[in-house]
N, C-alpha and C. Protein backbone atom coordinates (compact mmCIF):
# COMPACT_ATOMS: atom_id res chain seq x y z
N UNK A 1 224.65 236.58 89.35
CA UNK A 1 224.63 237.20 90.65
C UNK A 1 225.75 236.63 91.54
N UNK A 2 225.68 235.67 91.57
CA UNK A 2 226.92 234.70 91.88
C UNK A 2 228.40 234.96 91.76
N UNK A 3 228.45 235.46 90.68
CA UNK A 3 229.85 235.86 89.77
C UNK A 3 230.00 237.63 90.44
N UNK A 4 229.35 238.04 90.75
CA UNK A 4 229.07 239.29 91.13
C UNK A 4 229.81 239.29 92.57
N UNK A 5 228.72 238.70 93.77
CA UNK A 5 229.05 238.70 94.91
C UNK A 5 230.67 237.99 95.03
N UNK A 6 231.30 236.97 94.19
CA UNK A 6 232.48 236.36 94.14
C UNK A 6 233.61 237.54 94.27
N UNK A 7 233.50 238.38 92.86
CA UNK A 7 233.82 239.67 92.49
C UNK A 7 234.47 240.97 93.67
N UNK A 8 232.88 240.82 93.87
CA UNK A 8 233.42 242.06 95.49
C UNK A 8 234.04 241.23 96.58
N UNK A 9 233.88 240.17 96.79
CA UNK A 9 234.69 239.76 97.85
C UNK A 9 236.21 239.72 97.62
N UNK A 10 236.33 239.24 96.24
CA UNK A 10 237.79 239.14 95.88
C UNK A 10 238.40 240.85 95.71
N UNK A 11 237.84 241.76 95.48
CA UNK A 11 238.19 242.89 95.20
C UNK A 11 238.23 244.00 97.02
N UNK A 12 237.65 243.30 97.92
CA UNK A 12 237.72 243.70 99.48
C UNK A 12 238.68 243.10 99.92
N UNK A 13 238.88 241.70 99.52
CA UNK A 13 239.99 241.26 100.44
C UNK A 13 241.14 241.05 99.64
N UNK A 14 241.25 242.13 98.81
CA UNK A 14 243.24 242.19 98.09
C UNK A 14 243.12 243.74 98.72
N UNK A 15 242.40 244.44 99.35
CA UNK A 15 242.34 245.89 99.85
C UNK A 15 243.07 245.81 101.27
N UNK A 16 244.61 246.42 101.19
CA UNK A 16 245.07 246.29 102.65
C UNK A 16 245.01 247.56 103.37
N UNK A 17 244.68 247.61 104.36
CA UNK A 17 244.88 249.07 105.40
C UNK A 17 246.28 249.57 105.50
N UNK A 18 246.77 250.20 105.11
CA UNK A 18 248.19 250.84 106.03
C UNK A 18 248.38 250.49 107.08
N UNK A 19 249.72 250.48 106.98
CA UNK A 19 250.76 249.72 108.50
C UNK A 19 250.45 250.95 109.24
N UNK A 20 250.32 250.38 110.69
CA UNK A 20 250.31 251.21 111.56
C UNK A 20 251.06 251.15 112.70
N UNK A 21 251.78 251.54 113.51
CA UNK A 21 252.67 251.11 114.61
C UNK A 21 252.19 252.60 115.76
N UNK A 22 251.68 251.69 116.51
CA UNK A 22 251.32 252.84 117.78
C UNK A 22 251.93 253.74 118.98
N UNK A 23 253.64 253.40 118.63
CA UNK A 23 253.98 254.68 119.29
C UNK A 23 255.58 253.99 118.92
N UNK A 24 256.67 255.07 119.16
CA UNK A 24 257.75 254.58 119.55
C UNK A 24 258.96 256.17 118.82
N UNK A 25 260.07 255.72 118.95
CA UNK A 25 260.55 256.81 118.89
C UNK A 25 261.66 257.00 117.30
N UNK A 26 261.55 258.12 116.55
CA UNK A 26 262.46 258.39 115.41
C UNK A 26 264.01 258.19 115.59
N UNK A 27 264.28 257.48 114.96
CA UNK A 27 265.72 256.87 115.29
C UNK A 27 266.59 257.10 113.65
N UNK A 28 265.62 257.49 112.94
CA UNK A 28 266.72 257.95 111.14
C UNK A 28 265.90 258.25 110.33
N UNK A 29 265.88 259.17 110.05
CA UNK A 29 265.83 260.07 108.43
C UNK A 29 266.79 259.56 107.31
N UNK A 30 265.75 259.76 106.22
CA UNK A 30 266.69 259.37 104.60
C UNK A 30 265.72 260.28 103.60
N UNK A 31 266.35 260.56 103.33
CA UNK A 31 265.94 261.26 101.66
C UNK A 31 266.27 260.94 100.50
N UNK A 32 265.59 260.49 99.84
CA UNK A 32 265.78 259.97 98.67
C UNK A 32 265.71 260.97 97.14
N UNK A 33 266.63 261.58 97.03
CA UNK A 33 266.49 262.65 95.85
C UNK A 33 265.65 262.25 94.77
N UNK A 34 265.20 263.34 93.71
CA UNK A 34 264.54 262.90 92.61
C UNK A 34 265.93 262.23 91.46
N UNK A 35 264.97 261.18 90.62
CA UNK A 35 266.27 260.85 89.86
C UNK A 35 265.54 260.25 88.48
N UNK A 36 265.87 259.70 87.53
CA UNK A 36 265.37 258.91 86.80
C UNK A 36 265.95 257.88 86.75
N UNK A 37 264.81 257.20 85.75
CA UNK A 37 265.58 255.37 85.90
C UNK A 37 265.09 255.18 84.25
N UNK A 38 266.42 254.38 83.79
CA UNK A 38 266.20 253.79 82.27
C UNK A 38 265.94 252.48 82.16
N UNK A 39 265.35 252.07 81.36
CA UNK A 39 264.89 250.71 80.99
C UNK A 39 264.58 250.77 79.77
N UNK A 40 265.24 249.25 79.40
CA UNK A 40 265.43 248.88 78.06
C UNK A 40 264.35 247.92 77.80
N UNK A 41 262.82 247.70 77.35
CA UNK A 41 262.15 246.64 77.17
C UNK A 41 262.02 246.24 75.47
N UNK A 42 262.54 245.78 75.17
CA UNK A 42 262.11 244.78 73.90
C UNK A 42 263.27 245.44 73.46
N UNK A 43 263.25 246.37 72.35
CA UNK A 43 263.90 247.50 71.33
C UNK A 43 263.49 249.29 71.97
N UNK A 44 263.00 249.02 72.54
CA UNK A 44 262.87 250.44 73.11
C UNK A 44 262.75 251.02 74.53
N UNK A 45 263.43 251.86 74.76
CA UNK A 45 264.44 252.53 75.68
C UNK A 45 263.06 253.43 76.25
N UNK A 46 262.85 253.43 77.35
CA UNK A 46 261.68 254.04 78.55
C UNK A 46 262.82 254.36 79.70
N UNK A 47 262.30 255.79 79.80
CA UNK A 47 262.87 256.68 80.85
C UNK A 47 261.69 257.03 81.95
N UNK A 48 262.03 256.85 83.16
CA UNK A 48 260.89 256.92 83.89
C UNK A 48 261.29 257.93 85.08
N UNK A 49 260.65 259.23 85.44
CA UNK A 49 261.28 260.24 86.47
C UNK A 49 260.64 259.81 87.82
N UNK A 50 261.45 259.40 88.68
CA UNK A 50 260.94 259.12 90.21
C UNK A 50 260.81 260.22 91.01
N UNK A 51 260.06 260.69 91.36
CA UNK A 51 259.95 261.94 93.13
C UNK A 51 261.01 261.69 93.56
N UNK A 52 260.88 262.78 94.85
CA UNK A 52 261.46 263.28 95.80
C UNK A 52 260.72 262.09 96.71
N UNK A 53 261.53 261.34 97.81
CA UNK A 53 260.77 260.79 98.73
C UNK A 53 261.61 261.08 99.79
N UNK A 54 261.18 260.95 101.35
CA UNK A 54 261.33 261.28 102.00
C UNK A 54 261.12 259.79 103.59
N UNK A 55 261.80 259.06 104.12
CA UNK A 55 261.68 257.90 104.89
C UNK A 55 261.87 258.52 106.35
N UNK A 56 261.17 258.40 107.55
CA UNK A 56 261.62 258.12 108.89
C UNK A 56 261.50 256.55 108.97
N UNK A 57 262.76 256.28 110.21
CA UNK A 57 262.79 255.40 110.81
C UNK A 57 262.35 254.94 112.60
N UNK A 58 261.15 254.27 112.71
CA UNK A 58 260.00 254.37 113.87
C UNK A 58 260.80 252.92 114.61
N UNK A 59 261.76 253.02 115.92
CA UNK A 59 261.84 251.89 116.71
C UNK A 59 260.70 252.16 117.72
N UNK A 60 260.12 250.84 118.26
CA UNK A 60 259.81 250.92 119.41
C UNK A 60 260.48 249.58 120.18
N UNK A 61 259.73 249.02 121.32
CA UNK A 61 260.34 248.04 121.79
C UNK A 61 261.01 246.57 121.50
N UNK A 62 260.23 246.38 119.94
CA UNK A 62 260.32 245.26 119.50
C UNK A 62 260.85 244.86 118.25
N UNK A 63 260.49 246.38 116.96
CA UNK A 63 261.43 246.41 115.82
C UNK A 63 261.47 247.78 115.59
N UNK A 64 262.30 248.15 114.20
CA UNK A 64 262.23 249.53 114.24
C UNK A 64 261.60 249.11 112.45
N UNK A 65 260.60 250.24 112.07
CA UNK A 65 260.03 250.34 111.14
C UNK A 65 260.13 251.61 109.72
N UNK A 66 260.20 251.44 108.96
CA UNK A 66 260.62 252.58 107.67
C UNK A 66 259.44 252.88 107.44
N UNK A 67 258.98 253.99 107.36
CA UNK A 67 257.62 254.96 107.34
C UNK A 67 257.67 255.94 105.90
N UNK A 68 257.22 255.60 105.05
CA UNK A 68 257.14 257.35 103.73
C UNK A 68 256.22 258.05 104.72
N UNK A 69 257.15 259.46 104.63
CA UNK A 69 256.31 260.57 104.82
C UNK A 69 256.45 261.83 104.40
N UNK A 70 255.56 262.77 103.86
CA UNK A 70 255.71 264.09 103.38
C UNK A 70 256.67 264.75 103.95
N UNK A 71 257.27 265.54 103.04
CA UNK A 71 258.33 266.48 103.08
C UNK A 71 258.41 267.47 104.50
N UNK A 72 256.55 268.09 104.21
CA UNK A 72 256.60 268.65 105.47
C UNK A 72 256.95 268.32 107.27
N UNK A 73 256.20 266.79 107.35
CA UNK A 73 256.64 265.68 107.82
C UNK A 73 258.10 265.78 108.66
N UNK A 74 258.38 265.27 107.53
CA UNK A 74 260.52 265.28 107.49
C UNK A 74 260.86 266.14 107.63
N UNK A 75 260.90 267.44 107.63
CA UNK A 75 261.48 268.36 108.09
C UNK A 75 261.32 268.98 109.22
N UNK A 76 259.37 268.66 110.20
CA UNK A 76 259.49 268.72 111.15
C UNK A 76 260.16 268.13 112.23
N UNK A 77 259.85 266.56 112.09
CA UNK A 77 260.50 265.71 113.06
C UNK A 77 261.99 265.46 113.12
N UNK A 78 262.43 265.26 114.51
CA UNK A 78 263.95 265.26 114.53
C UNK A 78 264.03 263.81 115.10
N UNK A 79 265.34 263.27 114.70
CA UNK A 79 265.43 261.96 115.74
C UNK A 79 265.33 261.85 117.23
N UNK A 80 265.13 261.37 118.07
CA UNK A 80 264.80 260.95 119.20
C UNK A 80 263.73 261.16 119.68
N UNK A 81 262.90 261.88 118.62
CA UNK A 81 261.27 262.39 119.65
C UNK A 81 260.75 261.31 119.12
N UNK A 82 259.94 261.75 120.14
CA UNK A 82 258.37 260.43 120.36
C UNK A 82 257.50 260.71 119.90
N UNK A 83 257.16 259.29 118.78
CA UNK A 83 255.76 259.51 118.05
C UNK A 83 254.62 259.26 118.71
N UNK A 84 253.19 259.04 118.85
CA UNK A 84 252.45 258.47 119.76
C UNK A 84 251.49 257.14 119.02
N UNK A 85 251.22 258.24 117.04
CA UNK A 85 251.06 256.81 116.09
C UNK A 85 251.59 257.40 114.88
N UNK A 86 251.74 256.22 114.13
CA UNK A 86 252.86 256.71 112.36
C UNK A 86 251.86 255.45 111.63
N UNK A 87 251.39 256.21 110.75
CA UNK A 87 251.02 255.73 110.30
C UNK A 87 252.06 255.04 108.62
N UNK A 88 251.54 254.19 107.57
CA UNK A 88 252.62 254.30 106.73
C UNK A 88 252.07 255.02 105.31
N UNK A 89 252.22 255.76 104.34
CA UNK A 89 251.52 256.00 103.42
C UNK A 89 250.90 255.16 102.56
């Protein structure tokens, strides 16, 4: 029982919430095309296909922060508008 309750505690507290930053304004867009990536482990060659991703960049008064966000996302927002919260994926 012991080993149990140990268990869930260790398995709650490696669980992090998403970054959150509560307001500030879009200052850069990046898009990151789809691409693949090769890797060579031992004797054999692994090809791995990465997404489409999509980054805003969130300043407010104190730092500016890199956010993933959906496509739809990114194509709404333009730089200089004001977020009110961004969350991070």
């Amino acid at each position: 029982m012991r080993y149990r309750v140990l268990i869930c505690l260790a398995l709650l507290s490696s669980c992090e919430e998403p970054e959150v930053m509560n307001s500030g304004y879009v200052v850069g867009k990046q898009f990151v095309p789809a691409h693949t990536k090769h890797r060579l482990i031992g004797k054999t060659h692994y090809t791995s296909h990465i997404p489409d991703k999509w980054f805003i960049y969130v300043a407010d008064s104190t730092k500016i922060e890199r956010f993933q966000v959906t496509e739809k996302r990114f194509l709404k927002l333009k730089e200089g508008q004001y977020l009110k919260k961004v969350y991070n994926k």
